[in-house]
C-alpha atoms as a PDB file:
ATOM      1  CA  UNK A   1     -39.546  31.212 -25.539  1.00  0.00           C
ATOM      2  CA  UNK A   2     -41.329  32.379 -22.938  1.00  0.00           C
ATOM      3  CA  UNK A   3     -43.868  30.758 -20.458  1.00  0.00           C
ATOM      4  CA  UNK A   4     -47.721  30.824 -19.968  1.00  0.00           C
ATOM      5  CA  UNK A   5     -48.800  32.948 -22.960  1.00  0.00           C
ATOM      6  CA  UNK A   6     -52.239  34.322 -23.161  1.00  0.00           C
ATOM      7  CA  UNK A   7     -53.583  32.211 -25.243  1.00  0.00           C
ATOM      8  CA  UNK A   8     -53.148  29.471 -23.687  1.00  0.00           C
ATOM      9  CA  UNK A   9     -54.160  30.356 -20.486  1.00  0.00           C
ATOM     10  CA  UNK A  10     -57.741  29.128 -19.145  1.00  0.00           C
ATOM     11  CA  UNK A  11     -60.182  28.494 -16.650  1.00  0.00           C
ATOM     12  CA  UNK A  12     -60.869  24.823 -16.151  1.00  0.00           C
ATOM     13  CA  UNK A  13     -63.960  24.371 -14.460  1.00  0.00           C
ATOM     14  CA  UNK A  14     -65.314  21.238 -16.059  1.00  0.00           C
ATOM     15  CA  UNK A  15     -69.281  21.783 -18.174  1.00  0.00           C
ATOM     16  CA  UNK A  16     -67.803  25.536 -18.642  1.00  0.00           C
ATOM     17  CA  UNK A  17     -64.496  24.106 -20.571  1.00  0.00           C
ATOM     18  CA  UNK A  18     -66.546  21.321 -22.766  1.00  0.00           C
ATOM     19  CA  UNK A  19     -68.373  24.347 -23.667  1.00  0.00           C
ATOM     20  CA  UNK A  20     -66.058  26.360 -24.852  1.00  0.00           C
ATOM     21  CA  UNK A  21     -64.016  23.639 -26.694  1.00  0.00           C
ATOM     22  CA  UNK A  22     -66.655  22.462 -28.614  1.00  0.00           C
ATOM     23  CA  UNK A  23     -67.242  26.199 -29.589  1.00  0.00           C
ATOM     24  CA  UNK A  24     -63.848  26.220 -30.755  1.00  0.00           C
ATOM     25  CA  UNK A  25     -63.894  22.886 -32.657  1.00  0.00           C
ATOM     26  CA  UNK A  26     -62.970  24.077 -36.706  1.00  0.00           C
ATOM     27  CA  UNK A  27     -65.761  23.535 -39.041  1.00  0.00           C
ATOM     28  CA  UNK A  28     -65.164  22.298 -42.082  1.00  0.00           C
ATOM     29  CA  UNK A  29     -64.627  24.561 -45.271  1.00  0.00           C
ATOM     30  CA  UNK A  30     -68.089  23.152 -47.155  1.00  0.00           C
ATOM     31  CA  UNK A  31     -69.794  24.052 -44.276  1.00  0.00           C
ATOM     32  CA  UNK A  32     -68.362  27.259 -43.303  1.00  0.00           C
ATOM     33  CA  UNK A  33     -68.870  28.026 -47.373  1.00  0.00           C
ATOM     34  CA  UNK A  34     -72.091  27.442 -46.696  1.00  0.00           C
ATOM     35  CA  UNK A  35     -72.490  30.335 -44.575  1.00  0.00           C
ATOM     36  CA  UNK A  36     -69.779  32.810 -45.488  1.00  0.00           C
ATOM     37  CA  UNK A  37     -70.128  33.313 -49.531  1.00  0.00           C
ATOM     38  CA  UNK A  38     -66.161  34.567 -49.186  1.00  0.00           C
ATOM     39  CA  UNK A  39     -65.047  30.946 -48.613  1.00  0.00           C
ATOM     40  CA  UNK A  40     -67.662  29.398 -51.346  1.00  0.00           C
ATOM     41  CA  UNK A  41     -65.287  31.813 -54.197  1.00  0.00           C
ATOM     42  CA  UNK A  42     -62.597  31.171 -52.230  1.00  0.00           C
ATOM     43  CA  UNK A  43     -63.103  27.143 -52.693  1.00  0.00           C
ATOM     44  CA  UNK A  44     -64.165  27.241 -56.050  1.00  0.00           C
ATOM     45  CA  UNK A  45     -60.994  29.293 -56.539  1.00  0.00           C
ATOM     46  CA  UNK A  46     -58.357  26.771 -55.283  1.00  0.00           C
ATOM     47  CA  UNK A  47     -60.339  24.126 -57.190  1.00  0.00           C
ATOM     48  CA  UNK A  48     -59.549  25.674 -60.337  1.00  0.00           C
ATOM     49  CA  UNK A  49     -55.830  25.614 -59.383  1.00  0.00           C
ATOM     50  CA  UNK A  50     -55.671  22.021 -58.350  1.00  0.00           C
ATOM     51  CA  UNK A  51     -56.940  21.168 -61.653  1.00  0.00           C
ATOM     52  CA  UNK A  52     -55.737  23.216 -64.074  1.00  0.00           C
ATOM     53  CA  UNK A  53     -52.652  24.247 -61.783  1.00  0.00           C
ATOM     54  CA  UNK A  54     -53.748  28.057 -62.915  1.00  0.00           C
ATOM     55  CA  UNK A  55     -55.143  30.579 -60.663  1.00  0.00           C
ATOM     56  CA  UNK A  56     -57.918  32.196 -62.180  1.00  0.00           C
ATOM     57  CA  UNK A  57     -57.350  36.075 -62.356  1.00  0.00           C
ATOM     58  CA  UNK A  58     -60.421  36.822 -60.693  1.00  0.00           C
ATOM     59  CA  UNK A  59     -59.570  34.710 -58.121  1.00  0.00           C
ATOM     60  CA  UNK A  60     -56.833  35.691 -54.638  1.00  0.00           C
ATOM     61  CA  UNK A  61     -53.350  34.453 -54.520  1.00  0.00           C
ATOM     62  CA  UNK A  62     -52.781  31.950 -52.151  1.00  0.00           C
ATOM     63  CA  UNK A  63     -50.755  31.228 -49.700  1.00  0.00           C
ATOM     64  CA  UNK A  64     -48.197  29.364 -51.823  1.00  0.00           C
ATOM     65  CA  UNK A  65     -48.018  32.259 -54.217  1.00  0.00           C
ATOM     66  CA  UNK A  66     -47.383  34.722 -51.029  1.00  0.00           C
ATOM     67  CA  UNK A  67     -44.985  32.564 -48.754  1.00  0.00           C
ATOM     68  CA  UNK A  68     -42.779  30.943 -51.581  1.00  0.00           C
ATOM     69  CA  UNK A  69     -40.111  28.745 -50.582  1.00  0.00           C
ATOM     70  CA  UNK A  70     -37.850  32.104 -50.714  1.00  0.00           C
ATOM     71  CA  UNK A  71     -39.975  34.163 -48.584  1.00  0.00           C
ATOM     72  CA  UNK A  72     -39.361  31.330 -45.925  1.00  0.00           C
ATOM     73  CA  UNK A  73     -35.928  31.377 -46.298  1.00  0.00           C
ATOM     74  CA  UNK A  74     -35.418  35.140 -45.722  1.00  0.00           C
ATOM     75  CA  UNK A  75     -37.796  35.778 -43.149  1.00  0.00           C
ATOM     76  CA  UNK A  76     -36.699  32.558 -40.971  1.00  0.00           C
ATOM     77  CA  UNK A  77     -32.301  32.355 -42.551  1.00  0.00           C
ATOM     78  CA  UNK A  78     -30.960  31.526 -39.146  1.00  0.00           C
ATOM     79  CA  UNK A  79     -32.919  28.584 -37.965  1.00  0.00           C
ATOM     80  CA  UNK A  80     -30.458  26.440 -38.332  1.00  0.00           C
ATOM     81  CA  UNK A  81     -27.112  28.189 -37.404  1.00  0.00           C
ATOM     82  CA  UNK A  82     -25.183  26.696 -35.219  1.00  0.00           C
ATOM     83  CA  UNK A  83     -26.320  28.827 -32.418  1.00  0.00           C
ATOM     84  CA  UNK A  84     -29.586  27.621 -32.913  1.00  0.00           C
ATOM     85  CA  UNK A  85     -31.769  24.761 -30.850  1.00  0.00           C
ATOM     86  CA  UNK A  86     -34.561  23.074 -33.115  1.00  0.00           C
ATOM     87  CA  UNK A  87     -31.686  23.180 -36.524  1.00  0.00           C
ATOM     88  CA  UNK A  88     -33.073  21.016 -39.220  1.00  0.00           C
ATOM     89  CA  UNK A  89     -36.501  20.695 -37.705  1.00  0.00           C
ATOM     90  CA  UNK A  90     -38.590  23.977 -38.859  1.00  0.00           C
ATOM     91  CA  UNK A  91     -39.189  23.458 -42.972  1.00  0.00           C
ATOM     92  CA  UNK A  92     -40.636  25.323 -45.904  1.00  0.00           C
ATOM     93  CA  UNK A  93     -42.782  22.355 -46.332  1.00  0.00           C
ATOM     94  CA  UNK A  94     -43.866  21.548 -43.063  1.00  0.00           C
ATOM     95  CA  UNK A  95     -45.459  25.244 -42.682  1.00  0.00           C
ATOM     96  CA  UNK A  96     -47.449  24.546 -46.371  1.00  0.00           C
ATOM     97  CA  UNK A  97     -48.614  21.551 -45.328  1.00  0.00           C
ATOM     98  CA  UNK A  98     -50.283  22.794 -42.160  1.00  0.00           C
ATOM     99  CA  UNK A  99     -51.241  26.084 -44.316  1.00  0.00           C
ATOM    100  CA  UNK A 100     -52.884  24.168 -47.226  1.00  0.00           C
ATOM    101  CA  UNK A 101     -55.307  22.441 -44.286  1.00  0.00           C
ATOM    102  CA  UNK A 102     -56.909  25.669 -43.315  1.00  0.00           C
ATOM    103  CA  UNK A 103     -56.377  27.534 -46.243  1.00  0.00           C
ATOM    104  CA  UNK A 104     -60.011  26.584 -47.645  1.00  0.00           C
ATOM    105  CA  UNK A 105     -60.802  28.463 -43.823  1.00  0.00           C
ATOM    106  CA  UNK A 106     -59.573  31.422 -45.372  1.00  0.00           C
ATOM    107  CA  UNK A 107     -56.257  31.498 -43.300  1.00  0.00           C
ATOM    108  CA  UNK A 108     -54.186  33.882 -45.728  1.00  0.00           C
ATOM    109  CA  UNK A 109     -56.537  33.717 -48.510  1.00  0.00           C
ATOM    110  CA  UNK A 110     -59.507  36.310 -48.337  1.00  0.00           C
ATOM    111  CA  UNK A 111     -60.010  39.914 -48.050  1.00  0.00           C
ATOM    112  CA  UNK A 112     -58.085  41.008 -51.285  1.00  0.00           C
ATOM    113  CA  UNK A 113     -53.980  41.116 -51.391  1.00  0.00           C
ATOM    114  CA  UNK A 114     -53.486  43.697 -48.918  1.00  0.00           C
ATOM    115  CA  UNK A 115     -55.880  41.830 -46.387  1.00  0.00           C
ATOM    116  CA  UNK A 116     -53.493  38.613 -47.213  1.00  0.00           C
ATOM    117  CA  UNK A 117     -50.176  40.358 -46.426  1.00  0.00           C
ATOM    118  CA  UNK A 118     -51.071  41.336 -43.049  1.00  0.00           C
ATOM    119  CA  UNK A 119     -52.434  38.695 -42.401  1.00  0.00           C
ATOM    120  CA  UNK A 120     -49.713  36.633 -42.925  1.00  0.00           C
ATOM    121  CA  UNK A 121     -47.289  39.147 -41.632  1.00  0.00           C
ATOM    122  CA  UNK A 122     -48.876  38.953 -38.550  1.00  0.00           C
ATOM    123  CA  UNK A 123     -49.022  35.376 -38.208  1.00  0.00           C
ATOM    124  CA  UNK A 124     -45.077  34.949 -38.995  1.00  0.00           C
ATOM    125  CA  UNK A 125     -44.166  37.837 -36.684  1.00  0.00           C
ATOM    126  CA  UNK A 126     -46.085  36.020 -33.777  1.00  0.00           C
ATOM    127  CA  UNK A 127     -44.482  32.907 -34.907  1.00  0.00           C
ATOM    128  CA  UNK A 128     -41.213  34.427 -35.078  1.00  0.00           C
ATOM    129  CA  UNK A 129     -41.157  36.438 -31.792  1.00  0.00           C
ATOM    130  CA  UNK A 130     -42.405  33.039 -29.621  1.00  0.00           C
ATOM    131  CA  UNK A 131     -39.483  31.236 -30.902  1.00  0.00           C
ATOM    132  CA  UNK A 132     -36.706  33.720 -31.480  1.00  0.00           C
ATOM    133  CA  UNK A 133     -33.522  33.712 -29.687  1.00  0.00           C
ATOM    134  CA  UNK A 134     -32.600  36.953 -31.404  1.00  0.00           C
ATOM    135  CA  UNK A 135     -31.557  40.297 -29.505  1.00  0.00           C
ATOM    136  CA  UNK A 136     -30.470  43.573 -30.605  1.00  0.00           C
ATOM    137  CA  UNK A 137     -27.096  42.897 -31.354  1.00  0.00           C
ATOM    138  CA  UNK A 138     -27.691  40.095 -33.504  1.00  0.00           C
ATOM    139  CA  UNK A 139     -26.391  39.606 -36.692  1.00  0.00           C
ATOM    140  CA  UNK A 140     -29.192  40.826 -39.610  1.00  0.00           C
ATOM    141  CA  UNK A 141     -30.918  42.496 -36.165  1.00  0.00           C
ATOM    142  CA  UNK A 142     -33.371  40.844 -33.762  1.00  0.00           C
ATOM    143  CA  UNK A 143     -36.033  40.131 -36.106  1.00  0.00           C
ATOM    144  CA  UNK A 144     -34.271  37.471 -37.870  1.00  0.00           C
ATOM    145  CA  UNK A 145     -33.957  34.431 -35.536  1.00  0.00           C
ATOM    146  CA  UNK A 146     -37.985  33.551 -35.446  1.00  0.00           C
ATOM    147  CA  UNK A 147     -38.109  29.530 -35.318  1.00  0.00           C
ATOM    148  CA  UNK A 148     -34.633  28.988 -33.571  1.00  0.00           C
ATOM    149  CA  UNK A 149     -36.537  26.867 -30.722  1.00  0.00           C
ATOM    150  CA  UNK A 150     -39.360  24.435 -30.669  1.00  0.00           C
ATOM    151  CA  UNK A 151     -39.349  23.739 -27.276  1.00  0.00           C
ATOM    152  CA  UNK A 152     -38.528  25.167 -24.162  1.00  0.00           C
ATOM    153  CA  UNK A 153     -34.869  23.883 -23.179  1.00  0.00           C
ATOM    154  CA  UNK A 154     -34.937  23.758 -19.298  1.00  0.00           C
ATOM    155  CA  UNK A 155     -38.890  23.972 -17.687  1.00  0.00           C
ATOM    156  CA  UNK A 156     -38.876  24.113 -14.008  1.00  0.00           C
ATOM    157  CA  UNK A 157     -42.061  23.067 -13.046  1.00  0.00           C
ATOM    158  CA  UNK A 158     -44.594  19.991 -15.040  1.00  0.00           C
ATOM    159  CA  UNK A 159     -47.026  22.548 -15.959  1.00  0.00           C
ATOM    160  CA  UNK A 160     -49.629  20.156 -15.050  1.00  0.00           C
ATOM    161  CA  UNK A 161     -52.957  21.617 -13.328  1.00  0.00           C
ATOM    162  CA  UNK A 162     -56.160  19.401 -11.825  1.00  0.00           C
ATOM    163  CA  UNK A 163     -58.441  18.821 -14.654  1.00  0.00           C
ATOM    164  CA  UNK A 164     -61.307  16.592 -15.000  1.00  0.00           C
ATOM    165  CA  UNK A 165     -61.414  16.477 -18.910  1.00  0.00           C
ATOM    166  CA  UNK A 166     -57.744  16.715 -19.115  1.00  0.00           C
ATOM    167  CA  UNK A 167     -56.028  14.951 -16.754  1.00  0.00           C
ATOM    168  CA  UNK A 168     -52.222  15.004 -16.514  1.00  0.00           C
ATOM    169  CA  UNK A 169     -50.084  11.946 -17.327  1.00  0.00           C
ATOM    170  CA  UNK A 170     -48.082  10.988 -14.493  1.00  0.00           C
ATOM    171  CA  UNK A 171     -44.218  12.172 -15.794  1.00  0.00           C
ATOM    172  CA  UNK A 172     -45.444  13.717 -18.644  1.00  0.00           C
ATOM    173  CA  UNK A 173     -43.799  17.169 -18.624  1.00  0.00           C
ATOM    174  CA  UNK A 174     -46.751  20.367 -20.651  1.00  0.00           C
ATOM    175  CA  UNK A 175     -43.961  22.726 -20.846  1.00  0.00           C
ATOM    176  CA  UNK A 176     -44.378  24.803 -24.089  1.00  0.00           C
ATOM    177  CA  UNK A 177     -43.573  23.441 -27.680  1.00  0.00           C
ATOM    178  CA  UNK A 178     -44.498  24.620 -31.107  1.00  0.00           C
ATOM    179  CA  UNK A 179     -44.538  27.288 -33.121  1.00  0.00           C
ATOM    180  CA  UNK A 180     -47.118  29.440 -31.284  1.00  0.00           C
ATOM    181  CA  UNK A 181     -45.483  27.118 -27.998  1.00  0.00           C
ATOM    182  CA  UNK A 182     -48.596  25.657 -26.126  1.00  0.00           C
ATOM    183  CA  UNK A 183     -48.240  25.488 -22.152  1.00  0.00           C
ATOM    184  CA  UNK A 184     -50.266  23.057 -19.814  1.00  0.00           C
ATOM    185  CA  UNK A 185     -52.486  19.729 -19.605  1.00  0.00           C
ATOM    186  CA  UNK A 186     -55.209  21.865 -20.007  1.00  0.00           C
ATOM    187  CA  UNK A 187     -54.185  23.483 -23.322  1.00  0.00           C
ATOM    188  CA  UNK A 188     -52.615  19.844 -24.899  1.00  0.00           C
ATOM    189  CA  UNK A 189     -55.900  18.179 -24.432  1.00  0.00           C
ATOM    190  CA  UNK A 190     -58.366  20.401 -26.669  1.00  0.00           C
ATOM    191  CA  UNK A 191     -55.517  21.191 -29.294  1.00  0.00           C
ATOM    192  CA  UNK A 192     -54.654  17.657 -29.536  1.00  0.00           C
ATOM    193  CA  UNK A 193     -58.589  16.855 -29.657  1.00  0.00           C
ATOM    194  CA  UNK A 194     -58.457  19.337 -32.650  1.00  0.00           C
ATOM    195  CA  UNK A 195     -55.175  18.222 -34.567  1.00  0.00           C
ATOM    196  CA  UNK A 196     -56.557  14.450 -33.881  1.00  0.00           C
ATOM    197  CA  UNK A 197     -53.196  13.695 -31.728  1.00  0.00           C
ATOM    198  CA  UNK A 198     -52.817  12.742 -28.507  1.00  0.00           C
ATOM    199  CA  UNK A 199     -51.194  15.541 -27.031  1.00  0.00           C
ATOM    200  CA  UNK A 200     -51.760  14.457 -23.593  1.00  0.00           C
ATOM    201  CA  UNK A 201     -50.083  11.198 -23.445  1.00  0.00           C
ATOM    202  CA  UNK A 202     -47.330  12.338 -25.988  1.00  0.00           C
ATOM    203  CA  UNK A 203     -46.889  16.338 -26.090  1.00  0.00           C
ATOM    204  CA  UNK A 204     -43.365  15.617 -27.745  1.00  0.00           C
ATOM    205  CA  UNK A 205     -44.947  14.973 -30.919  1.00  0.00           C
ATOM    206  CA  UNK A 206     -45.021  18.971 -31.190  1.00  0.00           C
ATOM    207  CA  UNK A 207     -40.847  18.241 -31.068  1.00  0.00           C
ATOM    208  CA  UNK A 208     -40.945  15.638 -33.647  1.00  0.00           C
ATOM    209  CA  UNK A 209     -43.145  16.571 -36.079  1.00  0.00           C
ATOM    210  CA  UNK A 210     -43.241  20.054 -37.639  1.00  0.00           C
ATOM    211  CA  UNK A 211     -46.370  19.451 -39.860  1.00  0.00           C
ATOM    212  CA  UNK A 212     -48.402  19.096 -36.543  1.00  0.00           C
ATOM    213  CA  UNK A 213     -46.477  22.173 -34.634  1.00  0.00           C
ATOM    214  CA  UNK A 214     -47.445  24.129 -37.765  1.00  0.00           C
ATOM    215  CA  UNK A 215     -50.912  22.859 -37.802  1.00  0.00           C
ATOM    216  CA  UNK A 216     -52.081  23.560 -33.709  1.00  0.00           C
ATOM    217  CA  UNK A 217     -50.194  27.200 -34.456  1.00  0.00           C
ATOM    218  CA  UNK A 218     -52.701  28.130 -37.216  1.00  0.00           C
ATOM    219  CA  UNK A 219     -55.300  26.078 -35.409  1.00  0.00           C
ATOM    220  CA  UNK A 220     -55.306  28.592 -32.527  1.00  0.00           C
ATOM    221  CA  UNK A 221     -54.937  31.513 -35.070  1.00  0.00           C
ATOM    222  CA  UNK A 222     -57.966  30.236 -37.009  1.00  0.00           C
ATOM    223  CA  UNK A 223     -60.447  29.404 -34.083  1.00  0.00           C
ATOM    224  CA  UNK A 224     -62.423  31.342 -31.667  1.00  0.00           C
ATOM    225  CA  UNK A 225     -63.299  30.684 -28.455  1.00  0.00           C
ATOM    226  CA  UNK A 226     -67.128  31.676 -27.460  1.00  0.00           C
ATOM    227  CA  UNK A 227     -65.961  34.758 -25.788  1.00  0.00           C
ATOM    228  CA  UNK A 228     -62.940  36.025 -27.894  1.00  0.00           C
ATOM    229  CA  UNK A 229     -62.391  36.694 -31.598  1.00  0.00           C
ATOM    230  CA  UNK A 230     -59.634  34.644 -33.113  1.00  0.00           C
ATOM    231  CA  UNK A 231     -56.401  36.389 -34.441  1.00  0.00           C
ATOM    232  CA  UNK A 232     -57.617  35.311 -38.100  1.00  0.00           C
ATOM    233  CA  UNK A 233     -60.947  37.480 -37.466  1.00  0.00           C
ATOM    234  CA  UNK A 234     -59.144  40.137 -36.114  1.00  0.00           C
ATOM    235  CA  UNK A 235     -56.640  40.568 -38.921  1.00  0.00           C
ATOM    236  CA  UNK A 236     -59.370  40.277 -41.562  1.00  0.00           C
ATOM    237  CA  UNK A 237     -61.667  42.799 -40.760  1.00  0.00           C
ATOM    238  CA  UNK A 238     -64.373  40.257 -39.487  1.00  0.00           C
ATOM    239  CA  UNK A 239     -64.612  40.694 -35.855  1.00  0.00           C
ATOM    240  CA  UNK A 240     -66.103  44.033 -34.656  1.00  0.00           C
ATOM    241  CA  UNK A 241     -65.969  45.465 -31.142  1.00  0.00           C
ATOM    242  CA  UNK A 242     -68.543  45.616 -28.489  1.00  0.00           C
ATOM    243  CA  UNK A 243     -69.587  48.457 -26.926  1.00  0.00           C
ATOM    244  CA  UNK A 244     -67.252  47.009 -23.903  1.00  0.00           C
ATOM    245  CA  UNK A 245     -64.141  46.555 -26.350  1.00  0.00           C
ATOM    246  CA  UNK A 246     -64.381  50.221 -27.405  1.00  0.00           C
ATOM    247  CA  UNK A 247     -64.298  51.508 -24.108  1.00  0.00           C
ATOM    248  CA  UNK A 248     -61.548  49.293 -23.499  1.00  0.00           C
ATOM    249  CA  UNK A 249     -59.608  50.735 -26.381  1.00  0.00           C
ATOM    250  CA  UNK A 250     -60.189  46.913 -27.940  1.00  0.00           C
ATOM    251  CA  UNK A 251     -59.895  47.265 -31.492  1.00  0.00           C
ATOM    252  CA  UNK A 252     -59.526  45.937 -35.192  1.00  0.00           C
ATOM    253  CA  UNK A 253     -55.451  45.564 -36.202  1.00  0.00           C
ATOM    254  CA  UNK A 254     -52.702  43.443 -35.331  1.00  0.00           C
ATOM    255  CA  UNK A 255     -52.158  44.841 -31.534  1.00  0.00           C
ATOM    256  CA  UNK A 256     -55.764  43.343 -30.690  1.00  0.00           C
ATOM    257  CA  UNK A 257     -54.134  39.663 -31.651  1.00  0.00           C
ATOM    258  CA  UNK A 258     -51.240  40.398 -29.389  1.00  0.00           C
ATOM    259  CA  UNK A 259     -53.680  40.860 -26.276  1.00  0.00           C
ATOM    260  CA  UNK A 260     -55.277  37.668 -27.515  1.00  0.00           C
ATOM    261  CA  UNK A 261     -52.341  36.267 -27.491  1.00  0.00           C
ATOM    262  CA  UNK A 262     -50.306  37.666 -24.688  1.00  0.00           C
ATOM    263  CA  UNK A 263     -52.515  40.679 -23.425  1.00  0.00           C
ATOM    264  CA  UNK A 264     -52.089  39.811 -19.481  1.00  0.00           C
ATOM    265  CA  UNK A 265     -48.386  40.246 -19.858  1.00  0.00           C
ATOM    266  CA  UNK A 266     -48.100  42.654 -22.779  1.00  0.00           C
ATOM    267  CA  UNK A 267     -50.655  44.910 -22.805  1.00  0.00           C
ATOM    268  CA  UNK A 268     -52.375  47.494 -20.581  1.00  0.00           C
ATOM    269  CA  UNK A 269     -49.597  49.008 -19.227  1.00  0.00           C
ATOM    270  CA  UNK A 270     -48.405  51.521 -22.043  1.00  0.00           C
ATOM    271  CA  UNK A 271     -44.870  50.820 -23.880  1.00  0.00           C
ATOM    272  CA  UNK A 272     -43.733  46.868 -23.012  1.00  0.00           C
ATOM    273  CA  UNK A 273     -40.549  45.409 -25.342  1.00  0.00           C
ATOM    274  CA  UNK A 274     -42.441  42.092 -25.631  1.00  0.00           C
ATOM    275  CA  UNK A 275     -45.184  43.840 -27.465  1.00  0.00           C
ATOM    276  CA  UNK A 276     -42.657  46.228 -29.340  1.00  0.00           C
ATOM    277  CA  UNK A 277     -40.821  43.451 -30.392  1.00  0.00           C
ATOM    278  CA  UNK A 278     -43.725  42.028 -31.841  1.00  0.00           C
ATOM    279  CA  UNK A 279     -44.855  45.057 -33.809  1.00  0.00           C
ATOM    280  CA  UNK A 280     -41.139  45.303 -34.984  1.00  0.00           C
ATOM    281  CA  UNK A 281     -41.205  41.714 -36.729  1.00  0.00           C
ATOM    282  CA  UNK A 282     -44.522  42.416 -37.944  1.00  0.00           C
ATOM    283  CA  UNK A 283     -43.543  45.827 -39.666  1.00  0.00           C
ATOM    284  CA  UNK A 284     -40.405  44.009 -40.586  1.00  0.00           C
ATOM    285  CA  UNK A 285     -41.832  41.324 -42.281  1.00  0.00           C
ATOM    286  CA  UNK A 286     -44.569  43.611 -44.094  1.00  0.00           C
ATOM    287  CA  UNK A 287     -42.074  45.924 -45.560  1.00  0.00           C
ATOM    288  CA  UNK A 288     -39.642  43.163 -46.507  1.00  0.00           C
ATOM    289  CA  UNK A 289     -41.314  40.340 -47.885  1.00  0.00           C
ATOM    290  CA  UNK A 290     -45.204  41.152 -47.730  1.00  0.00           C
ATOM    291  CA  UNK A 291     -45.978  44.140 -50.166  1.00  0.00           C
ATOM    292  CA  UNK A 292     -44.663  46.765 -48.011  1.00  0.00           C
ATOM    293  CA  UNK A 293     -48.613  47.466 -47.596  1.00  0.00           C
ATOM    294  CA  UNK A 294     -49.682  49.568 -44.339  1.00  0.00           C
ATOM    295  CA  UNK A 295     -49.721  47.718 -41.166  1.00  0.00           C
ATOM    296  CA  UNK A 296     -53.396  49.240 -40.632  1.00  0.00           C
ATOM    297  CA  UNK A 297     -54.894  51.218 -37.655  1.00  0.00           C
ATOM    298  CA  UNK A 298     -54.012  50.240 -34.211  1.00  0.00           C
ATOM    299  CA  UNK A 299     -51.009  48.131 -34.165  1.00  0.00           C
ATOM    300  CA  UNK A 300     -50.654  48.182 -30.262  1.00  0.00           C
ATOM    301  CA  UNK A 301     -52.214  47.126 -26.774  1.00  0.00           C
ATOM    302  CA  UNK A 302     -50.520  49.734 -24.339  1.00  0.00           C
ATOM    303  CA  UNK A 303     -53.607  50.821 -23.667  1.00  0.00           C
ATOM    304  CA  UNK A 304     -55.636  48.232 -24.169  1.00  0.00           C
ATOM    305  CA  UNK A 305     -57.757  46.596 -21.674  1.00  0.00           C
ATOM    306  CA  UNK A 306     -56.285  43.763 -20.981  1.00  0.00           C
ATOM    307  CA  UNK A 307     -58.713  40.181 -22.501  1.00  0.00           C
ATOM    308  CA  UNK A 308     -60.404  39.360 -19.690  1.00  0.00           C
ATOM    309  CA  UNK A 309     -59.371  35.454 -18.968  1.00  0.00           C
ATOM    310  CA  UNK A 310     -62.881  34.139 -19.796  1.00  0.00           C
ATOM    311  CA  UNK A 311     -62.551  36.106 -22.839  1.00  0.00           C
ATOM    312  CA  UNK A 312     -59.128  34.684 -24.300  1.00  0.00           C
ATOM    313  CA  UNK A 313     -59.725  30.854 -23.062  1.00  0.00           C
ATOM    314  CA  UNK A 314     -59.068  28.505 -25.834  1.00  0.00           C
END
């Protein structure tokens, strides 16, 4: 796992941060159905299944019908090896519980089936590469040891940064944990403000529960920040590029949500193995166990403009 990703790197400066977390608090699915006619089929939709337990024909698969218990397995069979550092923790049905929260949000279950699978490619390959401790020689090759680590084993520094809304605790340690691993004080505080935990005072609760590292993971994939799209937007067609993106070769597909995610050290600078690595879990994951659909249009950030920071703060 590696340190200070992308997206959770920010600019504290105090009436500019309570800004942009507000902006970034979820809304709720009636009210975002109230707005986005998508999510009012969509809810109608999964309320048919939780009564009848049938899912209309007109209606999407969800998530439960696209990452069964099998799909999990296969994509994530090495987890707990021996060689690995979180065994027993990552679960089938910690990721569905998270999943089913924002769900109703759409995460995985708009756009049509093709929109779906890349969708939630692209989520599991992000997953997989920020917690892998795969390489090239590895057995079933490097894309198969996603979710081996849920923390990062040996931090040399607090991560802690001066920060009026989100002070550090003295001793507390805001090295990365989770599934999409979350770095500093600054970074704990609105995504514990948002999972209703108090990430501050207790960040090991990403170590100890897998519901709630599931849950900030799609939380951050779900929201955007008032300058940036969110990877969710990105993957389903919804954000579209300003006259400034385009120019910056910023543009809809899965290598836009890698410079969300990790654009100052990924992207910009032509080939990088970080961001090939990436693609390669994502196009593994499609073709194996997500309807070997297309990956879509622009699946890289070499030469991308990089997010400005403003741009990618949480």
């Amino acid at each position: 796992m590696k340190g200070g990703g992308r997206q959770w790197t920010v600019v504290v400066a105090s009436l500019v941060m309570v800004v942009v977390v507000l902006a970034a608090m979820p809304q709720t699915a009636q009210a975002k159905a109230a707005t986005d006619p998508r999510l009012a089929v969509l809810a109608s939709c999964l309320n048919a299944v939780k009564l009848t337990g049938v899912r209309p024909e007109t209606c999407n698969k969800t998530v439960s019908d696209l990452v069964t218990v099998d799909v999990f397995e296969a994509m994530f069979n090495h987890r707990n090896d021996p060689t690995a550092h979180a065994q027993g923790f990552w679960t089938f049905d910690s990721f569905m519980d998270a999943a089913k929260i924002y769900e109703p949000l759409g995460f995985g279950s708009i756009g049509g089936l093709d929109v779906q699978n890349r969708e939630l490619a692209a989520f599991f390959a992000h997953v997989a590469h920020s917690t892998s401790c795969g390489w090239s020689g590895a057995k079933d090759g490097p894309y198969a040891w996603g979710l081996c680590y849920n923390q990062e084993l040996a931090p040399d520094q607090l991560y802690c940064k001066e920060s009026l809304l989100y002070p550090c605790v003295p001793g507390v340690g805001y090295q990365g944990r989770g599934a999409f691993p979350i770095y500093w004080n600054y970074n704990y505080g609105p995504t514990g403000i948002a999972l209703n935990a108090d990430l501050l005072h207790h960040p090991e609760i990403l170590t100890n529960n897998a519901t709630l590292a599931f849950q900030a993971a799609v939380w951050f994939w779900m929201t955007p920040a008032l300058t940036r799209p969110s990877p969710h937007q990105i993957m389903i067609g919804e954000w579209q590029p300003t006259k400034n993106d385009t120019l910056a070769h910023r543009l809809p597909g899965f290598g836009m949500t890698i410079n969300v995610i990790a654009g100052d050290e990924e992207c910009g600078h032509g080939e990088d193995p970080r961001m090939g690595d990436r693609i390669g879990t994502y196009q593994k994951f499609l073709t194996s166990w997500f309807g070997n659909v297309d990956p879509g249009e622009n699946i890289d950030c070499g030469l991308q403009g990089v997010v400005p920071l403003a741009y990618a703060a949480i």
